[in-house]
Protein backbone atom coordinates (compact mmCIF):
# COMPACT_ATOMS: atom_id res chain seq x y z
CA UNK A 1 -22.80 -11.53 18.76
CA UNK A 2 -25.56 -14.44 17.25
CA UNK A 3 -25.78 -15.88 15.01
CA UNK A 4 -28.54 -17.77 12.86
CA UNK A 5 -29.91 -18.31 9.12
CA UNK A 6 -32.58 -17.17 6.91
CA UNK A 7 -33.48 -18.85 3.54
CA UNK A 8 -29.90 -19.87 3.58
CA UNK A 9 -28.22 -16.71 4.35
CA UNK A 10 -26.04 -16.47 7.32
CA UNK A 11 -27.15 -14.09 9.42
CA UNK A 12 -25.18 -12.18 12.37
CA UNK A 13 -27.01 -9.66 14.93
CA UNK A 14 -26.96 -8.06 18.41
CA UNK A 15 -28.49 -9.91 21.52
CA UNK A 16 -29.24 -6.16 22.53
CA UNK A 17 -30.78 -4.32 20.36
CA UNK A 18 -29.05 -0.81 19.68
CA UNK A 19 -31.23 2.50 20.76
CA UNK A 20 -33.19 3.56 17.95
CA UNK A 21 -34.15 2.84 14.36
CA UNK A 22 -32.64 -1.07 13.59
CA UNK A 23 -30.22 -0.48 10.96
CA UNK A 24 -29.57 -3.91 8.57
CA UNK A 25 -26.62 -4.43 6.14
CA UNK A 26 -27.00 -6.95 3.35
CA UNK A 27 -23.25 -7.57 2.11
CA UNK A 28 -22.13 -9.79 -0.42
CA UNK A 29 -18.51 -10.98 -0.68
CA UNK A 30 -17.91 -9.33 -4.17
CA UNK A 31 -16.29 -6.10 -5.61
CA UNK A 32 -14.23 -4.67 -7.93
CA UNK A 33 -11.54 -6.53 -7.74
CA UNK A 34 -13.40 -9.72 -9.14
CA UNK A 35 -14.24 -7.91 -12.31
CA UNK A 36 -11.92 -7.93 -14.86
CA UNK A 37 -10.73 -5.48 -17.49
CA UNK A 38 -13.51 -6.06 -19.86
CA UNK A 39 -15.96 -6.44 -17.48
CA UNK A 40 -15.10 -3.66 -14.93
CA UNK A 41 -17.59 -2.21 -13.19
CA UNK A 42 -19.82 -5.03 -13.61
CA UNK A 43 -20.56 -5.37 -9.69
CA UNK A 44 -21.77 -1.59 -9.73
CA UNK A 45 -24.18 -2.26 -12.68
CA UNK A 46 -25.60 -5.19 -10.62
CA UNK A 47 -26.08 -3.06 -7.52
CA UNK A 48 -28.01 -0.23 -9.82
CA UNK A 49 -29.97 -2.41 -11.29
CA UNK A 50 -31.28 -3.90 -8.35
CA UNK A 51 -31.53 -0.90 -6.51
CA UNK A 52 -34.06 0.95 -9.42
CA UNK A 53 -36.43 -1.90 -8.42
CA UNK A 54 -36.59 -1.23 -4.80
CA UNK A 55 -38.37 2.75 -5.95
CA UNK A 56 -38.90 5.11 -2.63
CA UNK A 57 -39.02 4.36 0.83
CA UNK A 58 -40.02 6.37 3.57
CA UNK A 59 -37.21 5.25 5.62
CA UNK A 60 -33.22 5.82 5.33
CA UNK A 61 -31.48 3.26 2.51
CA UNK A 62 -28.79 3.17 0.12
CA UNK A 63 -26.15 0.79 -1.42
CA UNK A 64 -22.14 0.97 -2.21
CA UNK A 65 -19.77 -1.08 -3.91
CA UNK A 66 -16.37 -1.80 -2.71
CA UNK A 67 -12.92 -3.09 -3.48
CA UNK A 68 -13.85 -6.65 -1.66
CA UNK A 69 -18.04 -6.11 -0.52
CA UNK A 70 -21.19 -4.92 -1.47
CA UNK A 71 -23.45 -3.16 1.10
CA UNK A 72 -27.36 -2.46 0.59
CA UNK A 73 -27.90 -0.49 3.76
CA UNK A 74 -31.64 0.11 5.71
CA UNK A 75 -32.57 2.04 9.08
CA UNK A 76 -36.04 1.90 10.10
CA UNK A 77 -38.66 -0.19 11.79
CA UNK A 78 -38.76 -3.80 11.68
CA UNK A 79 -41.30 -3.74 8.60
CA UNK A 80 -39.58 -1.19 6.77
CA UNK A 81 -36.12 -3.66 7.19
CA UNK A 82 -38.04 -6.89 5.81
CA UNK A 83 -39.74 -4.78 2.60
CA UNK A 84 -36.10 -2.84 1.75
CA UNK A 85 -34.64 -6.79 1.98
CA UNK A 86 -37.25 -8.16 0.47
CA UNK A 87 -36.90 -6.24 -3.06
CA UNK A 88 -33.11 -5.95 -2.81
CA UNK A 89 -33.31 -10.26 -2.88
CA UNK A 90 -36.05 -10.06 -5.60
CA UNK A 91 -34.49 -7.83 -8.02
CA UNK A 92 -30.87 -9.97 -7.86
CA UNK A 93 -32.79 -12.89 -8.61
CA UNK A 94 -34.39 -11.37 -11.28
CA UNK A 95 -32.57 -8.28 -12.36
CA UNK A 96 -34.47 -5.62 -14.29
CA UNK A 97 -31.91 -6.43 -17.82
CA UNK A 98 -33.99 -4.36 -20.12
CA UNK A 99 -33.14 -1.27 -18.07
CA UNK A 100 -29.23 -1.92 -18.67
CA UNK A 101 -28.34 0.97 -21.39
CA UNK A 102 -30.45 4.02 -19.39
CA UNK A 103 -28.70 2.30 -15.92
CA UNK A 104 -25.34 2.20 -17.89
CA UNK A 105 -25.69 5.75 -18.94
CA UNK A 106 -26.83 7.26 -15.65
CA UNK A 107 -23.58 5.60 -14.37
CA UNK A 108 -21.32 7.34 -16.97
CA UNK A 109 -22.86 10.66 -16.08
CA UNK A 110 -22.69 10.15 -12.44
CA UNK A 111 -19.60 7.87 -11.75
CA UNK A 112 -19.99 7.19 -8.46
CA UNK A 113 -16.27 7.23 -6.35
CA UNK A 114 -17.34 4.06 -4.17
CA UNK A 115 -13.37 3.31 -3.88
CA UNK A 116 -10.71 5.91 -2.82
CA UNK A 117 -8.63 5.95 -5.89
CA UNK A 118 -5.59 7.73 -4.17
CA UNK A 119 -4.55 4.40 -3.07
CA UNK A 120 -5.05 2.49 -6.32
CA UNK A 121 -1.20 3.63 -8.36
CA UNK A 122 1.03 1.29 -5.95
CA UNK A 123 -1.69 -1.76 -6.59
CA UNK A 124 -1.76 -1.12 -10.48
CA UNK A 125 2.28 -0.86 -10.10
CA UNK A 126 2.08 -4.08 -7.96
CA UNK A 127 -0.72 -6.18 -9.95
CA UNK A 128 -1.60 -4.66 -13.22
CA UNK A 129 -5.07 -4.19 -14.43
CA UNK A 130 -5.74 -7.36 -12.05
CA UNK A 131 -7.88 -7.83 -9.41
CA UNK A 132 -7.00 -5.08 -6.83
CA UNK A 133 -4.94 -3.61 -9.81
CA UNK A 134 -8.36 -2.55 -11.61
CA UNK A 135 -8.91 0.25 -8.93
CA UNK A 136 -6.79 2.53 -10.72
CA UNK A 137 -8.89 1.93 -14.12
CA UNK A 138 -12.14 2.97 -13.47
CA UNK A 139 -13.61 5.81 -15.75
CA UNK A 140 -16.99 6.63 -16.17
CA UNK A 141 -16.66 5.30 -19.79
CA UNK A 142 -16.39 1.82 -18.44
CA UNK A 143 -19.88 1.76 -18.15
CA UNK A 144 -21.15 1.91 -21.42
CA UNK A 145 -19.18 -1.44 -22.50
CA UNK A 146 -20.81 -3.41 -20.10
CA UNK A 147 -24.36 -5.53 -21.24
CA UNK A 148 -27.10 -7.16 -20.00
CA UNK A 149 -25.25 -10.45 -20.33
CA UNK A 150 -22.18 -9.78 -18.18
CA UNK A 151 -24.52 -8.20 -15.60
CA UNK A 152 -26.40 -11.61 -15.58
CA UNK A 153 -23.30 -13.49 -15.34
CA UNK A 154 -21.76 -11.44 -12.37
CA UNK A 155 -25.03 -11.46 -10.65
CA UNK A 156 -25.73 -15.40 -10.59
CA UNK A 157 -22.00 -15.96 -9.96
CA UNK A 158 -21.57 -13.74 -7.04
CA UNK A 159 -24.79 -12.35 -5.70
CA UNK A 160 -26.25 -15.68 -3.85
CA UNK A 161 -27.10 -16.76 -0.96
CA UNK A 162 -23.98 -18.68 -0.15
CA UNK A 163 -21.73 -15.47 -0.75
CA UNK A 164 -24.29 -13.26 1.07
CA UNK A 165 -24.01 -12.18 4.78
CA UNK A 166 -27.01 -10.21 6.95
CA UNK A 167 -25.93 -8.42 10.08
CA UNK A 168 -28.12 -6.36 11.91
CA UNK A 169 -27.60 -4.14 15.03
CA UNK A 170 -30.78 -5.81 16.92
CA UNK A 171 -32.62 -9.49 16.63
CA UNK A 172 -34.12 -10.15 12.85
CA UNK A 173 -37.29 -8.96 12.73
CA UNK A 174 -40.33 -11.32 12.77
CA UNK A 175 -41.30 -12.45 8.92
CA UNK A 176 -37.85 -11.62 7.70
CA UNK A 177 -36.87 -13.61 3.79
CA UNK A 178 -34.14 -13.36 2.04
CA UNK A 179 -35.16 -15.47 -1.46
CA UNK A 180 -31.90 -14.98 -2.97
CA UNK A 181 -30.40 -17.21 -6.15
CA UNK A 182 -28.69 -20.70 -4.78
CA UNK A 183 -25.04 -20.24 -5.29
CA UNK A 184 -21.61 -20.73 -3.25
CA UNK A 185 -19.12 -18.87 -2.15
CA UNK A 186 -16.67 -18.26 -5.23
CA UNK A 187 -13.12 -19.47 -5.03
CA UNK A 188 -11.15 -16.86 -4.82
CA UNK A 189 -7.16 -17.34 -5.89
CA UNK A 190 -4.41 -15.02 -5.06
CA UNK A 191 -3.85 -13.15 -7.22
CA UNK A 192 -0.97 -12.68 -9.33
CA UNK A 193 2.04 -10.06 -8.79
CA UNK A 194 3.79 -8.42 -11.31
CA UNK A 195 7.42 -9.51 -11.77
CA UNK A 196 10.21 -7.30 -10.17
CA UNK A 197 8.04 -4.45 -8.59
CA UNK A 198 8.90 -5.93 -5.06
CA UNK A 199 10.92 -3.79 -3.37
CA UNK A 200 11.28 -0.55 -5.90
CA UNK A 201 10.20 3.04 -6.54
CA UNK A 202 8.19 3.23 -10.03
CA UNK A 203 6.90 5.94 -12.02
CA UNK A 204 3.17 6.31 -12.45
CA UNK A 205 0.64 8.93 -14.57
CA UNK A 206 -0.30 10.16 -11.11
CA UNK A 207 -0.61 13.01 -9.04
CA UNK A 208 -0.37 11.20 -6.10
CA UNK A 209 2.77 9.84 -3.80
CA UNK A 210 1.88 6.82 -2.45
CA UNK A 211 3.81 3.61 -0.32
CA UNK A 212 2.23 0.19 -0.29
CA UNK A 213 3.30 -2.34 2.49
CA UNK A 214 1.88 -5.83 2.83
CA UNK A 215 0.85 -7.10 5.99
CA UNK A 216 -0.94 -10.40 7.31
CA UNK A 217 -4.62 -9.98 7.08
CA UNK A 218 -4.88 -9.21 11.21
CA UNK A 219 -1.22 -8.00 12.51
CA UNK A 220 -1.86 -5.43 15.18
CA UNK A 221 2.17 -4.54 14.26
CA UNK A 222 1.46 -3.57 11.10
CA UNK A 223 -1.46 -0.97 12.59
CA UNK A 224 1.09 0.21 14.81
CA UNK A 225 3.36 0.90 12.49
CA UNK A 226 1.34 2.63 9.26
CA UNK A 227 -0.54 4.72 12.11
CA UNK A 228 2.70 6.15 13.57
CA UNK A 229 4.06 6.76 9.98
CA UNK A 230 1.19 8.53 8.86
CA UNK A 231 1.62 11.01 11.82
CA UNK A 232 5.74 11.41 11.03
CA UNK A 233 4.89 12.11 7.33
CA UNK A 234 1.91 14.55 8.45
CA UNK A 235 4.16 16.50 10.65
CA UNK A 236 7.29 16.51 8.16
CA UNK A 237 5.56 17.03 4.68
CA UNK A 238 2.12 19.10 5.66
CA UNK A 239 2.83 20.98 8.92
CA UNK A 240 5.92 21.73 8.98
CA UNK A 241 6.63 22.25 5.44
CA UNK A 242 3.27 22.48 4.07
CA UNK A 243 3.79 20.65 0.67
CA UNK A 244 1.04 18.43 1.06
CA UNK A 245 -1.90 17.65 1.80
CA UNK A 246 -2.57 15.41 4.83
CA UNK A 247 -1.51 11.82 4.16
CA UNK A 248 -4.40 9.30 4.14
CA UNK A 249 -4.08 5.48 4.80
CA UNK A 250 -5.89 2.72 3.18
CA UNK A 251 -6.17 -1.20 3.51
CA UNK A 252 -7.39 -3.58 0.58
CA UNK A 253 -7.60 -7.43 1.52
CA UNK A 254 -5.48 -9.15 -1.47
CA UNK A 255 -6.79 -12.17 -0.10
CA UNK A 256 -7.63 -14.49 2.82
CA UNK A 257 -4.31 -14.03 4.41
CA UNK A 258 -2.92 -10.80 3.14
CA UNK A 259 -3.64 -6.78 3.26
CA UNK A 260 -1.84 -4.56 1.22
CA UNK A 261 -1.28 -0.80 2.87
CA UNK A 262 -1.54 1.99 1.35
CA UNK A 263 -0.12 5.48 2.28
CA UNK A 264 -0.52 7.83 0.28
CA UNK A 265 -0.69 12.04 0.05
CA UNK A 266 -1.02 14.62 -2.88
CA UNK A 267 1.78 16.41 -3.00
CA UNK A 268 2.02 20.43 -4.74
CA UNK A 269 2.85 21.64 -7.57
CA UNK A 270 6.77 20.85 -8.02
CA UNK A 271 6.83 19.19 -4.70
CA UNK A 272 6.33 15.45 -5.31
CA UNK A 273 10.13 14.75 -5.39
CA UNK A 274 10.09 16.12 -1.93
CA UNK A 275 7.44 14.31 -0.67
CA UNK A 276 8.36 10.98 -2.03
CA UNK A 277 11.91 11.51 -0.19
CA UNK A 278 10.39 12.18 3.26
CA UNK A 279 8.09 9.47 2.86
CA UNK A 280 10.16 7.31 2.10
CA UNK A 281 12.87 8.35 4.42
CA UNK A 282 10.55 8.72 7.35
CA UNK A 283 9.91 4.81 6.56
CA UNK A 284 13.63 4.11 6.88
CA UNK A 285 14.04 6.33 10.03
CA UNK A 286 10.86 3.83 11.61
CA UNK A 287 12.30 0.71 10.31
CA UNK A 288 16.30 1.80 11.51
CA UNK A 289 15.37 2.98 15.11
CA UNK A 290 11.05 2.05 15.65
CA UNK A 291 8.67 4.37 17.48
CA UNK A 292 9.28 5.97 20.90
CA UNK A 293 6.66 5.38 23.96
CA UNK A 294 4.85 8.42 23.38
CA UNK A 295 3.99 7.43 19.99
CA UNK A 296 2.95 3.41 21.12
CA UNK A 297 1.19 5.54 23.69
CA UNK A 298 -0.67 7.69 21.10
CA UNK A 299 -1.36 4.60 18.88
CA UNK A 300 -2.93 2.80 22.03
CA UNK A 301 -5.38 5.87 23.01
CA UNK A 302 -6.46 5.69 18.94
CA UNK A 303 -7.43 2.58 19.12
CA UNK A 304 -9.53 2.34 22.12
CA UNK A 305 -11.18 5.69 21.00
CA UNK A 306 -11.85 3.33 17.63
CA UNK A 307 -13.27 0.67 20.22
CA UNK A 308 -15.20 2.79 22.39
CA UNK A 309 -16.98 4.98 20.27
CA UNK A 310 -20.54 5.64 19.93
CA UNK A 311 -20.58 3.37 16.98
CA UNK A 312 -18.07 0.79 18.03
CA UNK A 313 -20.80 -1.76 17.80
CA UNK A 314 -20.92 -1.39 13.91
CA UNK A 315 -16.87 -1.64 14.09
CA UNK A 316 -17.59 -5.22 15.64
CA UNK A 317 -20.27 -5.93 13.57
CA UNK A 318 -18.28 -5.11 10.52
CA UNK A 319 -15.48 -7.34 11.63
CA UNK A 320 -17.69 -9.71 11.94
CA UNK A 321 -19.10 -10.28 8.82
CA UNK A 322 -15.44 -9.55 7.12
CA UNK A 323 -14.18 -12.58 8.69
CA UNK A 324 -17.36 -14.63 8.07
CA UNK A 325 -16.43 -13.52 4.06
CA UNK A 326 -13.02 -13.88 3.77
CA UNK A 327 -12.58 -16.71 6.75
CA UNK A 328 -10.30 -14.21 8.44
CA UNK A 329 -10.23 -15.12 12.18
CA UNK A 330 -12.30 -12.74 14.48
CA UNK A 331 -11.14 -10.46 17.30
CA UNK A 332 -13.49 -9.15 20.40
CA UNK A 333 -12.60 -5.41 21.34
CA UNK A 334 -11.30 -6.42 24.71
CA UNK A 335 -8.51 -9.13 22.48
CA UNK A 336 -7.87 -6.27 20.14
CA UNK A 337 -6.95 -3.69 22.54
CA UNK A 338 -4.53 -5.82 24.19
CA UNK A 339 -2.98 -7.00 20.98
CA UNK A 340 -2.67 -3.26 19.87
CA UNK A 341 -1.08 -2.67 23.16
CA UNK A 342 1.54 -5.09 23.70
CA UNK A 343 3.13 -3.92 20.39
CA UNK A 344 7.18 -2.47 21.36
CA UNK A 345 9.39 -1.21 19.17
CA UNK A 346 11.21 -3.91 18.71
CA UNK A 347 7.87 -5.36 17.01
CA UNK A 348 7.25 -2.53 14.44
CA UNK A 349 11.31 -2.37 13.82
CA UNK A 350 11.04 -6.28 12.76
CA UNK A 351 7.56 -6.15 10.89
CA UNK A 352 9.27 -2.84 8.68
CA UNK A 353 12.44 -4.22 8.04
CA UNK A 354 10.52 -7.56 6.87
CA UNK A 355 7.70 -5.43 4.54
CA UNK A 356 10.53 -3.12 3.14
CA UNK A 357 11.35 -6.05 0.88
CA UNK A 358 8.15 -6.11 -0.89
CA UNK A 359 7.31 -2.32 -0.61
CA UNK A 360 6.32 -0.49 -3.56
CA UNK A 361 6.85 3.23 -3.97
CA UNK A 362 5.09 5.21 -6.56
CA UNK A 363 5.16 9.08 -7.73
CA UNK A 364 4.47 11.22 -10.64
CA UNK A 365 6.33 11.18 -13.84
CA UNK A 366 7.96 14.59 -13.33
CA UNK A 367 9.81 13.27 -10.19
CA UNK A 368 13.03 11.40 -9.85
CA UNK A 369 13.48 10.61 -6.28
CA UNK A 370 17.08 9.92 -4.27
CA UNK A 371 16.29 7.12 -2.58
CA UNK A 372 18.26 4.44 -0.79
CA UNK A 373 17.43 1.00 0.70
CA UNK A 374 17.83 -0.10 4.34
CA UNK A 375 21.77 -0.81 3.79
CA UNK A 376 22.31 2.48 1.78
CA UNK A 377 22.52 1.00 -1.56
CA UNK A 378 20.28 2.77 -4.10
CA UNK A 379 16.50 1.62 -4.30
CA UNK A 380 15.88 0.03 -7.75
CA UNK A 381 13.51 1.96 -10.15
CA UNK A 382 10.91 -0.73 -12.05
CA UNK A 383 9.61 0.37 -15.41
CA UNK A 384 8.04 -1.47 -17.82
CA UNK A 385 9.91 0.79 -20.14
CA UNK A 386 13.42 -0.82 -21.04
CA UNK A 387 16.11 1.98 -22.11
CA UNK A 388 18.40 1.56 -24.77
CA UNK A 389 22.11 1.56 -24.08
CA UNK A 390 20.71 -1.36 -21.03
CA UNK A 391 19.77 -3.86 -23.30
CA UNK A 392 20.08 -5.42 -26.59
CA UNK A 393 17.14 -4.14 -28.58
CA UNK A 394 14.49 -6.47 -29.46
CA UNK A 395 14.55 -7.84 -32.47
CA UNK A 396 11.69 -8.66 -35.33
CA UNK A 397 9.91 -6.73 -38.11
CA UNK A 398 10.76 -3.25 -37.83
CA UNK A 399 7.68 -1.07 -38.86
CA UNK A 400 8.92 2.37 -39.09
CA UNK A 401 6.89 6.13 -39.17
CA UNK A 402 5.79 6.31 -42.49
CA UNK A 403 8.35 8.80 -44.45
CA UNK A 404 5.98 11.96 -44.06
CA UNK A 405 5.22 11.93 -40.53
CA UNK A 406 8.81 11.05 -40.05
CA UNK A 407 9.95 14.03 -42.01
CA UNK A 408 8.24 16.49 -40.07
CA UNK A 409 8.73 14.12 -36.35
CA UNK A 410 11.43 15.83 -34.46
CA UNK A 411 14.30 13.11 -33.98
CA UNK A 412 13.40 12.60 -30.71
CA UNK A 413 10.01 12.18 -30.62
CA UNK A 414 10.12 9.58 -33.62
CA UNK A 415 8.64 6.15 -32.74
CA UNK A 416 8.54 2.73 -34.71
CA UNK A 417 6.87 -0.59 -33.44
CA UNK A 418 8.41 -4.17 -33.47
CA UNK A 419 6.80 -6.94 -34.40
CA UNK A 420 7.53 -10.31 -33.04
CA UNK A 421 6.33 -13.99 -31.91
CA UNK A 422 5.16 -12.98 -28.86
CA UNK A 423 4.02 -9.11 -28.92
CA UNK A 424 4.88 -6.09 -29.88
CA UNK A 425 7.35 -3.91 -28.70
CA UNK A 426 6.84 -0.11 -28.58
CA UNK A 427 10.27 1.75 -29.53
CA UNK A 428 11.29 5.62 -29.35
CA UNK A 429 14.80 7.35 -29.44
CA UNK A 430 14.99 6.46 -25.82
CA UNK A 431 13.45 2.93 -24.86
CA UNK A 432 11.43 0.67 -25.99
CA UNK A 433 7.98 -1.07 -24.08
CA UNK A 434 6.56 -4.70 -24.80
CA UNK A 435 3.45 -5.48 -25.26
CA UNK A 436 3.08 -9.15 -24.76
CA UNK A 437 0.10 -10.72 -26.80
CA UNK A 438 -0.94 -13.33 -23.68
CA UNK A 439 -1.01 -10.35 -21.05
CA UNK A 440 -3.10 -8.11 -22.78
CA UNK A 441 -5.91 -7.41 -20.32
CA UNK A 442 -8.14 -5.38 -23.15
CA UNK A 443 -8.05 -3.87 -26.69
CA UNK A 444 -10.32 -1.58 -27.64
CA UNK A 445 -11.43 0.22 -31.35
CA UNK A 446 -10.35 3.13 -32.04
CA UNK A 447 -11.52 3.53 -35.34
CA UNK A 448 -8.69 2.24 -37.61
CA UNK A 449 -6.42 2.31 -34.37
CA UNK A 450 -6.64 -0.28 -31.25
CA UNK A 451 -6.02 0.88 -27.96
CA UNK A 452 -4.59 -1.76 -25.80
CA UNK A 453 -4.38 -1.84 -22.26
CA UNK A 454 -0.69 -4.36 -21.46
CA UNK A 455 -0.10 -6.57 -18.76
CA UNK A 456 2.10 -3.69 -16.65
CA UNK A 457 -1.03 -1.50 -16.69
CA UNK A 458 -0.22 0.57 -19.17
CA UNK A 459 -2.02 1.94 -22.30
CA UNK A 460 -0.65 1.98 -25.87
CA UNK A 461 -2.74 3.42 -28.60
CA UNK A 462 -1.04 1.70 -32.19
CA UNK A 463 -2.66 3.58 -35.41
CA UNK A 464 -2.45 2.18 -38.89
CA UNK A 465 -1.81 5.39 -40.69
CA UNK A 466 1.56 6.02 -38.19
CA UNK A 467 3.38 3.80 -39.96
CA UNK A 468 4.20 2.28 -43.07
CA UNK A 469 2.32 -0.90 -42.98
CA UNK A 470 0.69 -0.50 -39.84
CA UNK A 471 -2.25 -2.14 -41.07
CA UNK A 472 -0.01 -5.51 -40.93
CA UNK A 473 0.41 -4.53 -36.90
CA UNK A 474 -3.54 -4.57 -36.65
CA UNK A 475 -3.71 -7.41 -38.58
CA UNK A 476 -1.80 -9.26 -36.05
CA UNK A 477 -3.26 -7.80 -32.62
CA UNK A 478 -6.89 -8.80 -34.25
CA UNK A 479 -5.23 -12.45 -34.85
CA UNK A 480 -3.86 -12.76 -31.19
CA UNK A 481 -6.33 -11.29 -28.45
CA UNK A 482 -8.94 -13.03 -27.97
CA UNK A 483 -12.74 -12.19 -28.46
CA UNK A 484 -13.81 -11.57 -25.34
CA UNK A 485 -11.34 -9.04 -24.23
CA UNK A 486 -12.27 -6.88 -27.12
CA UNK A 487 -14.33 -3.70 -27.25
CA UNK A 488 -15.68 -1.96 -30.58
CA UNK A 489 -16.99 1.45 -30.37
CA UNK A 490 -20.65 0.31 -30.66
């Protein structure tokens, strides 16, 4: 691996070149989870943008956005590399803005899936609509917020040449530039977890049944252990019983230090109770008594397959410029594959017992797992929904279903809202949710109504004409959330 700099830009290639084409991949340390609620999908706007000014090429191109990195991708000869990089550099220095509404529209027509939503419920459970959080969020409505001036903003904050990385699978070609805005490297903070999720099951407007376990950013133990997981809960839920689909594992840096795990698997119809017991019980069955030989044995020939394949020199290359990002420290093949195979039993026994206490297990409303912790007592449930008969209720101005829609509300369906210092608390005849004012992540119009999206993730749509004097509860979410994380219908 070299490594060397043009305009400013770090750049990371092969002393020998690969056979064929040279492929080049411009990544920038920026994704979705540095948008926020208002501005989400930001990063993807950028990327289009840029990308309508580089117009056909007669050689292979494209671009994706990511949880943590954008990628604009080129295979072809040397020349056709330093045009594509050329007018990718260009355009993010001077981003076509006046194409922004057909760009946004395009987007809302064709949403592009650039991040694997099955693994985004436990990280909305974990984080809210924050950061990682915001994976579970994206609609292709989220689009046509977004302006010219948060595009602008995004692009001069994170698409420079001090958070930009070039790696190429051959030397740089001669007459190579990369005039890209001065910037830095953003700071980027940990970000926050939501209080009391560590450690529980929690319900989620999902289809999905999905586990999230946090690991250090490069713990071959961890690898061990979500691989041979994967292949217990494969064998127990969709061959053998054949009530899912095949589980599917995902990893999303929460920061320098940290990856949170995902497992997750779609269960069918009247089967995610089911599947969230086996999953979860395979995980106990790992953590209680770890994997036998054949399965360390079966996790070693995976990954040197990984490291030996036809395209293992990407694999290093893409480690590469992850850890030139994120400053996570970098592994040869030949250090990796004798990390991955000194991992025992013992190792993934110690590393499960140690994530179970931060795990977060999430499945479908309609399901209300049996589940039980390492030392048999029962696993704690987190909801953001407090239920009466648990609590004192909240108290503060009462604004009750105005007497018509109450009179023809079934009993239990009725619901009322609370007013008080802080928020506002959503009540039924069962429980009750708050709505803090200072953790509202966005409010949008609804006509009369506001839609608010809360701290926990979820969204509450409050509607004047609900209750009597609901305009006074409008009145008051207008007065406490803040300008910018409002959206009208224009």
């Amino acid at each position: 691996m070299q490594r060397s700099s043009t305009d400013g830009v770090t750049v990371l290639w092969q002393t020998a070149p690969a056979p064929g084409p040279l492929t080049a991949v411009l990544s920038f340390g920026t994704g979705v989870r540095d948008e926020t609620a208002p501005t989400l999908g930001v990063t993807r706007l950028v990327e289009a943008l840029a990308m309508t000014r580089v117009g056909n090429r007669p050689h292979e191109f494209g671009s994706t956005v990511g949880e943590e990195m954008t990628h604009f991708i080129a295979t072809g000869t040397p020349d056709d590399i330093t045009g594509f990089l050329l007018a990718v550099c260009s355009a993010l220095g001077d981003l076509p803005l006046l194409d922004t509404g057909h760009t946004t529209r395009l987007l809302g027509i064709h949403a592009p899936l650039t991040c694997d939503h099955r693994g985004s419920a436990p990280l909305d459970a974990r984080y809210g609509p924050h950061g990682l959080g915001l994976l579970a969020h994206q609609r292709p409505d989220t689009y046509a917020r977004l302006g010219p001036d948060a595009a602008r903003t995004h692009a001069a904050t994170h698409f420079t040449r001090g958070n930009a990385v070039l790696t190429l699978d051959g030397p740089p070609p001669a007459g190579l530039s990369l005039p890209l805005p001065a910037g830095t490297r953003p700071d980027r903070p940990a970000p926050r977890l939501r209080a009391d999720t560590a450690g529980t099951w929690q319900h989620r407007q999902v289809d999905t049944v999905s586990l999230l376990l946090t690991s250090r950013a490069h713990e071959p133990v961890a690898d061990a252990a979500c691989h041979v997981l994967g292949h217990r809960v494969e064998h127990s839920t969709h061959r053998t019983r054949g009530i899912t689909d095949e589980p599917t594992l995902h990893r999303f840096l929460r920061d320098r230090l940290t990856l949170d795990r995902v497992l997750a698997l779609h269960p069918a119809d009247g089967h995610a109770e089911e599947a969230a017991e086996i999953l979860w019980q395979e995980t106990l069955n790992l953590a209680r008594r770890g994997p036998t030989r054949d399965e360390l044995d079966t996790f070693t020939a995976h990954t040197r397959a990984q490291l030996d394949c036809s395209h293992s020199h990407w694999t290093a290359l893409h480690r590469a410029f992850t850890a030139e990002h994120f400053g996570i420290p970098h592994h040869d093949s030949g250090t990796l594959l004798a990390q991955h195979t000194a991992v025992t039993a013992q190792d993934v026994t110690d590393y499960l017992r140690r994530a179970l206490t931060d795990a977060v297990l999430v499945v479908p409303l309609d399901a209300s797992p049996r589940l039980t912790t390492l030392h048999g007592t029962p696993l704690p449930s987190s909801t953001c929904w407090r239920f009466h008969g648990q609590h004192t209720p909240t108290p503060g101005t009462r604004f009750r279903m105005n007497p018509l829609r109450r009179a023809t509300t079934p009993r239990h369906e009725r619901a009322e809202y609370v007013l008080t210092s802080w928020g506002l608390v959503a009540r039924d005849a069962q429980d009750e949710h708050p709505i803090r004012f200072d953790e509202i992540a966005l409010m949008r119009h609804d006509g009369p109504g506001r839609i608010v999206l809360a701290g926990c993730g979820c969204t509450q749509h409050v509607y004047p004409d609900h209750v009597a004097r609901g305009e006074r509860l409008i009145a008051a979410l207008d007065a406490a959330v803040p300008a910018h994380l409002v959206r009208t219908d224009a």
